[in-house]
Protein backbone atom coordinates (compact mmCIF):
# COMPACT_ATOMS: atom_id res chain seq x y z
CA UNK A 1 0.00 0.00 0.00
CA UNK A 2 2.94 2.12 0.97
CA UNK A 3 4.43 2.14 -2.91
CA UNK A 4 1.18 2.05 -4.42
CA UNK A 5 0.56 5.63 -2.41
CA UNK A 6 3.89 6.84 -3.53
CA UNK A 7 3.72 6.06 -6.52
CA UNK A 8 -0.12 7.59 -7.70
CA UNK A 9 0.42 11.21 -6.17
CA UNK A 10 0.95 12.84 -8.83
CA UNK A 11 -2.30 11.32 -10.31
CA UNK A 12 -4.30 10.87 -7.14
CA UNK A 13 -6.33 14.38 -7.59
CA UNK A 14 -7.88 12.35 -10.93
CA UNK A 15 -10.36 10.21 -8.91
CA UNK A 16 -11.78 13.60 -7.31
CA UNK A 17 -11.73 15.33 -10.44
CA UNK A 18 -13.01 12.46 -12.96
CA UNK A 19 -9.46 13.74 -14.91
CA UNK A 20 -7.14 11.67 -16.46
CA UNK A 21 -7.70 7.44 -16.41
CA UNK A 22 -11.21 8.62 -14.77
CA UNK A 23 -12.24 10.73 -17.74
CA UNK A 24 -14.25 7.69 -19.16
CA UNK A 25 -15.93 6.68 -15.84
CA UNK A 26 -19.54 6.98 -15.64
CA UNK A 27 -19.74 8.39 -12.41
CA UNK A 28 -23.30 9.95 -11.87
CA UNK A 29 -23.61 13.13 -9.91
CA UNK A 30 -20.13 12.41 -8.66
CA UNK A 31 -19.18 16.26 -8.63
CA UNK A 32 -22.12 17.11 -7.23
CA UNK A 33 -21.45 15.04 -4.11
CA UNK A 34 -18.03 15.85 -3.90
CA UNK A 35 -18.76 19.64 -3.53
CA UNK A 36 -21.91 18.43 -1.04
CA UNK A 37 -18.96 16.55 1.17
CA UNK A 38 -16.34 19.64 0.89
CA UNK A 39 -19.57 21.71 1.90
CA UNK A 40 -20.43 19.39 5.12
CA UNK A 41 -16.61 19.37 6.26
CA UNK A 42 -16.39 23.06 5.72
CA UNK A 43 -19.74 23.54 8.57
CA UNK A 44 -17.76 21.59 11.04
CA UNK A 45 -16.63 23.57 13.96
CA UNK A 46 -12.79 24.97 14.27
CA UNK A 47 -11.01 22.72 15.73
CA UNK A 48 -6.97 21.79 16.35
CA UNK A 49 -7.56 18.91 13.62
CA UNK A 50 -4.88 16.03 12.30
CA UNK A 51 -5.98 14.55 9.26
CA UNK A 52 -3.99 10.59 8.86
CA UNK A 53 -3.08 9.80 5.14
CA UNK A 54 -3.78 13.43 4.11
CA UNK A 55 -2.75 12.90 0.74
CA UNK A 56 -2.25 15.47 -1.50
CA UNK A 57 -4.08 17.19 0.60
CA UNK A 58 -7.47 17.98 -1.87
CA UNK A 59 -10.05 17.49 2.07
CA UNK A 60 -7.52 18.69 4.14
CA UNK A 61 -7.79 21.90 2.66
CA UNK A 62 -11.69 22.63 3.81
CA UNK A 63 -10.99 21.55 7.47
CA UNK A 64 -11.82 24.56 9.65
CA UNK A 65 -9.16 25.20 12.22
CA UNK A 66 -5.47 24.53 12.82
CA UNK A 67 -4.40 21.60 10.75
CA UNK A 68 -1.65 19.18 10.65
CA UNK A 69 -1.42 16.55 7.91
CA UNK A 70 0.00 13.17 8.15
CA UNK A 71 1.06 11.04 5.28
CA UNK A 72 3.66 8.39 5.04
CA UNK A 73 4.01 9.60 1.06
CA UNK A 74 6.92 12.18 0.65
CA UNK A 75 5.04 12.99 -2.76
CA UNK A 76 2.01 13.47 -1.71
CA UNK A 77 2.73 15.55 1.38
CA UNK A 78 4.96 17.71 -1.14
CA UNK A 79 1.74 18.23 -3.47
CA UNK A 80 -0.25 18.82 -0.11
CA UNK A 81 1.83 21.23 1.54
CA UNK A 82 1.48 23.08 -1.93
CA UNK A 83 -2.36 23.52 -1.65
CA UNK A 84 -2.27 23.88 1.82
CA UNK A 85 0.35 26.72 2.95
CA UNK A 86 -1.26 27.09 5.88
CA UNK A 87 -1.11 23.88 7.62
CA UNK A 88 1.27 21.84 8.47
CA UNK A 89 2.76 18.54 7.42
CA UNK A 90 4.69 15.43 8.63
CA UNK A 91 5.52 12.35 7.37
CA UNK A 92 5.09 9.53 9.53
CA UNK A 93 3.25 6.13 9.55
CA UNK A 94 -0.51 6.34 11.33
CA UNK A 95 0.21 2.88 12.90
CA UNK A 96 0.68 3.68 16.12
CA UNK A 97 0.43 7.91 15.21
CA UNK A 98 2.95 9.74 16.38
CA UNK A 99 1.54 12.38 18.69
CA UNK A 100 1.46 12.50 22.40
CA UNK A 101 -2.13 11.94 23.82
CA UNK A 102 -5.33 14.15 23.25
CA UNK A 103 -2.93 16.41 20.67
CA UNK A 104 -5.81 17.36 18.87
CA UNK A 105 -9.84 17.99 19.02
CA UNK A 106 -10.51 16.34 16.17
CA UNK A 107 -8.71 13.46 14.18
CA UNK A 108 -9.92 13.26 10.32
CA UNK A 109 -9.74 10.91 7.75
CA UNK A 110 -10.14 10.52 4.32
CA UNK A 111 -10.28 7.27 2.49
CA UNK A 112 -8.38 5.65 4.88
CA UNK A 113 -10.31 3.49 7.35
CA UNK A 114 -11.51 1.69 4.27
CA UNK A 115 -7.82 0.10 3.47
CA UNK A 116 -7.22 -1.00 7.08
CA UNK A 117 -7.67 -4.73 7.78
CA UNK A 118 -9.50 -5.56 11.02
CA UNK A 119 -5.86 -5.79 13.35
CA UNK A 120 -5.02 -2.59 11.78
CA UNK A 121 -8.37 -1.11 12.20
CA UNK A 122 -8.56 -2.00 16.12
CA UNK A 123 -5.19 -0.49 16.59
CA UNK A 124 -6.02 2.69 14.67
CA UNK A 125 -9.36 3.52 16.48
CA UNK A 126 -7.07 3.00 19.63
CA UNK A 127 -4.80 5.44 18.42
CA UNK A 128 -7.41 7.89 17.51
CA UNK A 129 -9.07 7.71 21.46
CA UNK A 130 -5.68 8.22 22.52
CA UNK A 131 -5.05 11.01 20.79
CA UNK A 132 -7.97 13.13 20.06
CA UNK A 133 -11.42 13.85 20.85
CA UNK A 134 -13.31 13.08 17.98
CA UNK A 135 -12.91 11.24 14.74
CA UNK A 136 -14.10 12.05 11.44
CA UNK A 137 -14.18 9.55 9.03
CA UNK A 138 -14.87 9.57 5.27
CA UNK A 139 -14.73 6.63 2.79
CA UNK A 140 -16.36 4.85 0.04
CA UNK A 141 -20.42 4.70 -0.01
CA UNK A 142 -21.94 1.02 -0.08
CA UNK A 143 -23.34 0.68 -3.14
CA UNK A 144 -25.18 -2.39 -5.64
CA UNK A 145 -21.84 -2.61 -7.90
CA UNK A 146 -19.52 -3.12 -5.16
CA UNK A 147 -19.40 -5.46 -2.41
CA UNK A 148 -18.67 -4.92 1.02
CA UNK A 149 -15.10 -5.41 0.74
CA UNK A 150 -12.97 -5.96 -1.93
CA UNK A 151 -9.63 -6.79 -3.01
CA UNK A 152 -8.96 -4.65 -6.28
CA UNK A 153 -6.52 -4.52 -9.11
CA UNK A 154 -6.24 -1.04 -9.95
CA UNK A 155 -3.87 0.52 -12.62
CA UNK A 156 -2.28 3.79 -12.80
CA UNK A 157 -0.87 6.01 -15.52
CA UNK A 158 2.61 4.46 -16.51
CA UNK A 159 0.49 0.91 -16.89
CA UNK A 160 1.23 -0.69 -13.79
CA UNK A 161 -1.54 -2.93 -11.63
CA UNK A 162 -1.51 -2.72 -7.98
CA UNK A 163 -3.56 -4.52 -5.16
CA UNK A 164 -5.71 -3.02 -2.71
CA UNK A 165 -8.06 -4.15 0.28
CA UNK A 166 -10.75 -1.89 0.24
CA UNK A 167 -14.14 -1.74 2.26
CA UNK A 168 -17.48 0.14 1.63
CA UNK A 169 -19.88 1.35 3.78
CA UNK A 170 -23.19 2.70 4.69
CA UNK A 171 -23.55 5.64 6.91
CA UNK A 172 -24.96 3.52 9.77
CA UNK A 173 -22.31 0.52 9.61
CA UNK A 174 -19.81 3.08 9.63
CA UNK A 175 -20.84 4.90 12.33
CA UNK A 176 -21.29 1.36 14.96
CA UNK A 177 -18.15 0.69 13.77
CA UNK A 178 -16.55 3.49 15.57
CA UNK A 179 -18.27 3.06 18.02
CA UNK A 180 -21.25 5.00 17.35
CA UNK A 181 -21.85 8.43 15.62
CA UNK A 182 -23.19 11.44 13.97
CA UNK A 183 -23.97 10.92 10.42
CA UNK A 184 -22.52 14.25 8.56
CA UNK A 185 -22.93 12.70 5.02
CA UNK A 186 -24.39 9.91 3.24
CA UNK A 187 -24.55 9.84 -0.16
CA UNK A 188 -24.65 7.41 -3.35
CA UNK A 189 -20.69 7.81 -3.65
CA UNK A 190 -19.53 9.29 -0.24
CA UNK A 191 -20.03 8.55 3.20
CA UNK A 192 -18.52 10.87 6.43
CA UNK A 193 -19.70 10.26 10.23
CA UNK A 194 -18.16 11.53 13.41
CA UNK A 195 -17.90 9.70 16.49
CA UNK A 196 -17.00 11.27 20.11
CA UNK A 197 -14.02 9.87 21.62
């Protein structure tokens, strides 16, 4: 997962902007859900936020507050800090995050949860009750032409195939599964709940 990350930043803005590989996907109403999500993290309350696997950074930029990212991706924290002047960056693993406990309000992430097989999932939503006081999670919506989880074969630019674990979810699932929470999105493509920690 590490390489795969490393090696799609410079393309991983594509999937949110149906550009390049995803110009032929039929994606339905994918933009407007995409500016509906920005619009739903942008209501949140300021708050002292870390966002784990930031990327390049394309959420982290409509988190209210003061914001550090977290990637283990030298590329995409580089394309990140560009979009992002204001925040700041470090690259580090999220497993076990590297912050002393309650750092932060809020702990955010982005597409994320989704890759983490269940040891790696307990241990994260450890981590994230360690160190802040709420989580925000957004991922993948459930929908009839996926299944629940998945192990893909996905291809990027320069031709080469990768494999990725990947879950979906609805709003509800997602929200037991941290324990309960506040649905802040649902839609046919996106889903984003927080829990209290």
């Amino acid at each position: 997962m590490k390489a795969y990350y490393e090696a799609r930043a410079p393309e991983y803005d594509d999937w949110w902007l149906g550009t390049g590989l995803f110009t032929e996907r039929v994606r339905p109403g994918w933009e407007e859900e995409r500016e509906a999500l920005i619009d739903a993290l942008r209501a949140l309350e300021p708050a002292r936020t870390v966002d784990i696997a930031c990327g390049t950074g394309f959420l982290t930029q409509h988190l209210p507050g003061e914001v550090t990212g977290l990637d283990q991706s030298p590329s995409m924290l580089e394309l990140a800090a560009e979009r992002c002047p204001d925040a700041r960056f470090i690259q580090d693993d999220a497993l076990p995050l590297p912050f002393a406990d309650a750092a932060f309000e809020r702990i955010f992430t982005s597409h994320f949860y989704g890759h983490l097989e269940e040891a790696d999932r307990t241990r994260f939503l450890a981590e994230a009750r360690r160190v802040g006081g709420e989580l925000v999670v957004v991922d993948s919506a459930l929908r009839d032409d996926v299944l629940p989880v998945e192990v893909q074969e996905r291809t990027l630019n320069d031709g080469s195939t990768w494999e990725v674990y990947k879950r979906y979810f609805t709003a509800d699932e997602l929200g037991a599964e941290l324990g309960g929470g506040e649905t802040l999105f649902a839609g046919h493509w996106f889903v984003a709940v927080r829990s209290r920690l």
